[in-house]
Protein backbone atom coordinates (compact mmCIF):
# COMPACT_ATOMS: atom_id res chain seq x y z
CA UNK A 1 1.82 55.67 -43.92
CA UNK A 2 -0.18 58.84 -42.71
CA UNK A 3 -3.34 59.44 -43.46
CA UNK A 4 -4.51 61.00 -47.10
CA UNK A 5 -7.84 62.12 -49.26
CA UNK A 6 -8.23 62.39 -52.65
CA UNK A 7 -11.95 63.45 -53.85
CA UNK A 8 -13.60 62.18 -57.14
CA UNK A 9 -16.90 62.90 -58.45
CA UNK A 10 -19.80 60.44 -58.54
CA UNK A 11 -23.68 60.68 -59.62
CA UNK A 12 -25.24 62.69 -57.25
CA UNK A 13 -22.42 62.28 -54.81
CA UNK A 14 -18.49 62.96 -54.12
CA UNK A 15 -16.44 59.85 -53.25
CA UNK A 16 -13.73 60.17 -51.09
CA UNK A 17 -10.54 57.98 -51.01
CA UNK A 18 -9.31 56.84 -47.89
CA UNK A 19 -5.69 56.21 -47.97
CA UNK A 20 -3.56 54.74 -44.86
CA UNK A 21 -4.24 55.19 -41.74
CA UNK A 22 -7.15 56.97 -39.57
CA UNK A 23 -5.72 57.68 -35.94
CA UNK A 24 -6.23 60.77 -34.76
CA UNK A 25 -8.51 64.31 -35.44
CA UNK A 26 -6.21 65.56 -37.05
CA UNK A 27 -5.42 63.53 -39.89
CA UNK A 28 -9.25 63.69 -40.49
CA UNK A 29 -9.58 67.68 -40.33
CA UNK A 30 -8.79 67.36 -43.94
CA UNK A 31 -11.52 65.05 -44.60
CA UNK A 32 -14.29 67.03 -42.69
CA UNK A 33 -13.67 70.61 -43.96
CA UNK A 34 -13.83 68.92 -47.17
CA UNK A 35 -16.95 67.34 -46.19
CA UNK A 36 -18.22 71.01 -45.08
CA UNK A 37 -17.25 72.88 -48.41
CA UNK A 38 -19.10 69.71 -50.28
CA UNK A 39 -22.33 70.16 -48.26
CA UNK A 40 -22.37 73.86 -48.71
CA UNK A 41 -22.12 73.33 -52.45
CA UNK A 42 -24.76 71.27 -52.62
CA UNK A 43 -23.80 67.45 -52.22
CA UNK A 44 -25.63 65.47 -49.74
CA UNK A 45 -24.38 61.68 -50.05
CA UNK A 46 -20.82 60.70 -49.79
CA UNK A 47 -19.36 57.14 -50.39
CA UNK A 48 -16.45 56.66 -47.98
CA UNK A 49 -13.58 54.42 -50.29
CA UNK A 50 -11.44 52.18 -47.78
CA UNK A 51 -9.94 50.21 -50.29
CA UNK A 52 -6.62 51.34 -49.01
CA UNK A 53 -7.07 52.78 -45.93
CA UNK A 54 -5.24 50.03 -44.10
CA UNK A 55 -5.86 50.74 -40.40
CA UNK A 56 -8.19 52.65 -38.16
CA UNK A 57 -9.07 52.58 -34.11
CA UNK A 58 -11.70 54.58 -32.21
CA UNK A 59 -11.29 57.95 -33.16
CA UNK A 60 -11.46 57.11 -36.59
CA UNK A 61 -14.78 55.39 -36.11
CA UNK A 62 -15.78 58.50 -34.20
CA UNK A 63 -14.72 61.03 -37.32
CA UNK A 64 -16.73 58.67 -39.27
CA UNK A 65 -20.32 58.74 -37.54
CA UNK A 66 -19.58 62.49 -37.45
CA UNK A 67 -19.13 62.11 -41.24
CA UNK A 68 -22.28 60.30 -41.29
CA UNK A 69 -24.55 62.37 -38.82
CA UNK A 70 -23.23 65.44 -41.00
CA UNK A 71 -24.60 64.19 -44.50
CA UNK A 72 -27.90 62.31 -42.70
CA UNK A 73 -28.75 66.27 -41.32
CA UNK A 74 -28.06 67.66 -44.41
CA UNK A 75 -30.85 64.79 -46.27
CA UNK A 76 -28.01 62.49 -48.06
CA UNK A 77 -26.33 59.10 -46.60
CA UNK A 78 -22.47 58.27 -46.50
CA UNK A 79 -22.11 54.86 -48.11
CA UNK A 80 -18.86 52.37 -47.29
CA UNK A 81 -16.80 50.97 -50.08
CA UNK A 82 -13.85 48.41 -50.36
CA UNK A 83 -13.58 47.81 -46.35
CA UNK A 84 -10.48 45.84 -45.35
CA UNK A 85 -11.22 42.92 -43.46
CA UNK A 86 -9.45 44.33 -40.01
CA UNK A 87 -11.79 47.08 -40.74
CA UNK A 88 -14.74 45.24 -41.61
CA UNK A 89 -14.09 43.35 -38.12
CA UNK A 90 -14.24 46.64 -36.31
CA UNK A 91 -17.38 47.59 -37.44
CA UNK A 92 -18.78 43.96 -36.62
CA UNK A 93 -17.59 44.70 -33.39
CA UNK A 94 -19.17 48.08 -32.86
CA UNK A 95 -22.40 47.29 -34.76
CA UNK A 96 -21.70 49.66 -37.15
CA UNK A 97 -22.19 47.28 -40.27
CA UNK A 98 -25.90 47.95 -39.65
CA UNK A 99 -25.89 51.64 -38.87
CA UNK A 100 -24.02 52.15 -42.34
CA UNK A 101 -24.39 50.74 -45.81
CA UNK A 102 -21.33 48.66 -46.77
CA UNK A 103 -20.52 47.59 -50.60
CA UNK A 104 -17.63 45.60 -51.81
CA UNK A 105 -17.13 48.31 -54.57
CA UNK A 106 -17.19 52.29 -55.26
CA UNK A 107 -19.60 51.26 -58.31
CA UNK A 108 -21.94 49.60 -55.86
CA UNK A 109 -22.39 52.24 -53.98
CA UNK A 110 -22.98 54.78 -56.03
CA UNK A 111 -25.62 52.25 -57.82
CA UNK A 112 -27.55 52.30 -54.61
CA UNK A 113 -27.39 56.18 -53.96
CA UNK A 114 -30.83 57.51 -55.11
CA UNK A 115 -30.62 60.63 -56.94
CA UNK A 116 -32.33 63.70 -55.36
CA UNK A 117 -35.79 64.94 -56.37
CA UNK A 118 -36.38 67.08 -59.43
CA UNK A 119 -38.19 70.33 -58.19
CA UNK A 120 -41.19 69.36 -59.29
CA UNK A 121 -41.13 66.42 -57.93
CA UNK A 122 -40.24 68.24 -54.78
CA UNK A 123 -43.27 70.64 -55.41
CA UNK A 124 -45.59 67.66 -55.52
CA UNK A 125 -44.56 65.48 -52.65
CA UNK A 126 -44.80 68.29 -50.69
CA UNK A 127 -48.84 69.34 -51.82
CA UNK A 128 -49.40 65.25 -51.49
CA UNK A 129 -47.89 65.44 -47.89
CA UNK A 130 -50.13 68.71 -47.14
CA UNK A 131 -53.78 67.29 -48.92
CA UNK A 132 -52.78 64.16 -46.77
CA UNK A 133 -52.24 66.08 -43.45
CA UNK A 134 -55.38 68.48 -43.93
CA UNK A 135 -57.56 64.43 -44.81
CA UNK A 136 -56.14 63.07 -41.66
CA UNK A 137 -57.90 66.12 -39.80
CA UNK A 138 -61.67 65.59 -41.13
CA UNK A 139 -64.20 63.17 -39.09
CA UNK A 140 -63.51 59.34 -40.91
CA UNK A 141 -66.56 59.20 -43.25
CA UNK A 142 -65.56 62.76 -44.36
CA UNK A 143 -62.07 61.89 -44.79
CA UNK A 144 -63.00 58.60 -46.57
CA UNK A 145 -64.76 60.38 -49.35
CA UNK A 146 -62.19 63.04 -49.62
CA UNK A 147 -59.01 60.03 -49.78
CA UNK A 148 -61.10 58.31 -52.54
C-alpha cells in the first residue's frame, strides 16, 4: 500500500492521518505542502495519526523531524498518535520517543495540546515580560522594592 493523507480538524490543531507506508520524499510532498498551507492559515500544532501507517524507515523519520522543526518555528508542537509497535520500536531506537510526545490515541493528544493565547492575554505576557526585563536592570535593593 502507498502512502496516503487525509486531514481532519481538531481544537486548536489539524490532525493528519497517516495511512501505509512512509518511504520516500515523495510520498511525503503531499504531507508537507499540506503542512505549509496549514501554517500559513494559521495552525501551529499538528497531531501526526499512525494508527495505520504500517511501515516507515529513515527518510520517513527524516520528513517527520522536518514536520516537527516546521510547527516548533512556527510556536506549535506535532504530537504522535496510535504508533504501531514496529514503529514505536524505531523511535526507541533513534531516541525519538523523547524528542516527541507520543499518545496511544488522537483524543489524547489533542487533550494535551494547549490552546493558543487570547490577545489579551498575549498583550499582557508580553508588558509582564518587559516590567520584568526593565526590574532585572535596576541595582538589587532598587529592584527589590520595585518586584514587591
Amino acid at each position: 500500500m502507498d502512502f496516503d493523507l487525509a486531514i481532519s480538524d481538531a481544537a486548536n490543531c489539524k490532525v493528519f492521518h497517516m495511512k501505509g507506508r512512509l518511504m520516500d520524499q515523495q510520498q511525503a510532498d503531499r504531507l508537507m505542502s499540506t503542512l505549509d498551507t496549514e501554517l500559513a492559515s494559521g495552525i501551529r500544532s499538528v497531531i501526526l495519526d499512525m494508527s495505520e501507517l504500517q511501515y516507515m524507515n529513515s527518510t520517513g523519520l527524516n520528513i517527520l523531524i522536518n514536520v516537527l522543526t516546521r510547527t516548533r518555528n512556527a510556536g506549535g508542537d506535532t504530537l504522535i498518535a496510535g504508533m504501531s509497535n514496529s514503529v514505536r520500536q524505531l523511535f526507541i531506537v533513534t531516541k525519538l520517543d523523547t524528542v516527541f510526545i507520543i499518545t496511544p490515541t488522537v483524543d489524547e493528544a489533542g487533550a494535551t495540546m494547549v490552546p493558543p493565547p487570547v490577545p489579551e492575554m498575549r498583550q499582557a505576557l508580553d508588558a509582564l515580560e518587559k516590567y520584568l526585563h526593565v526590574a532585572s536592570d535596576l541595582p538589587p535593593l532598587i529592584r527589590l522594592a520595585v518586584v514587591r
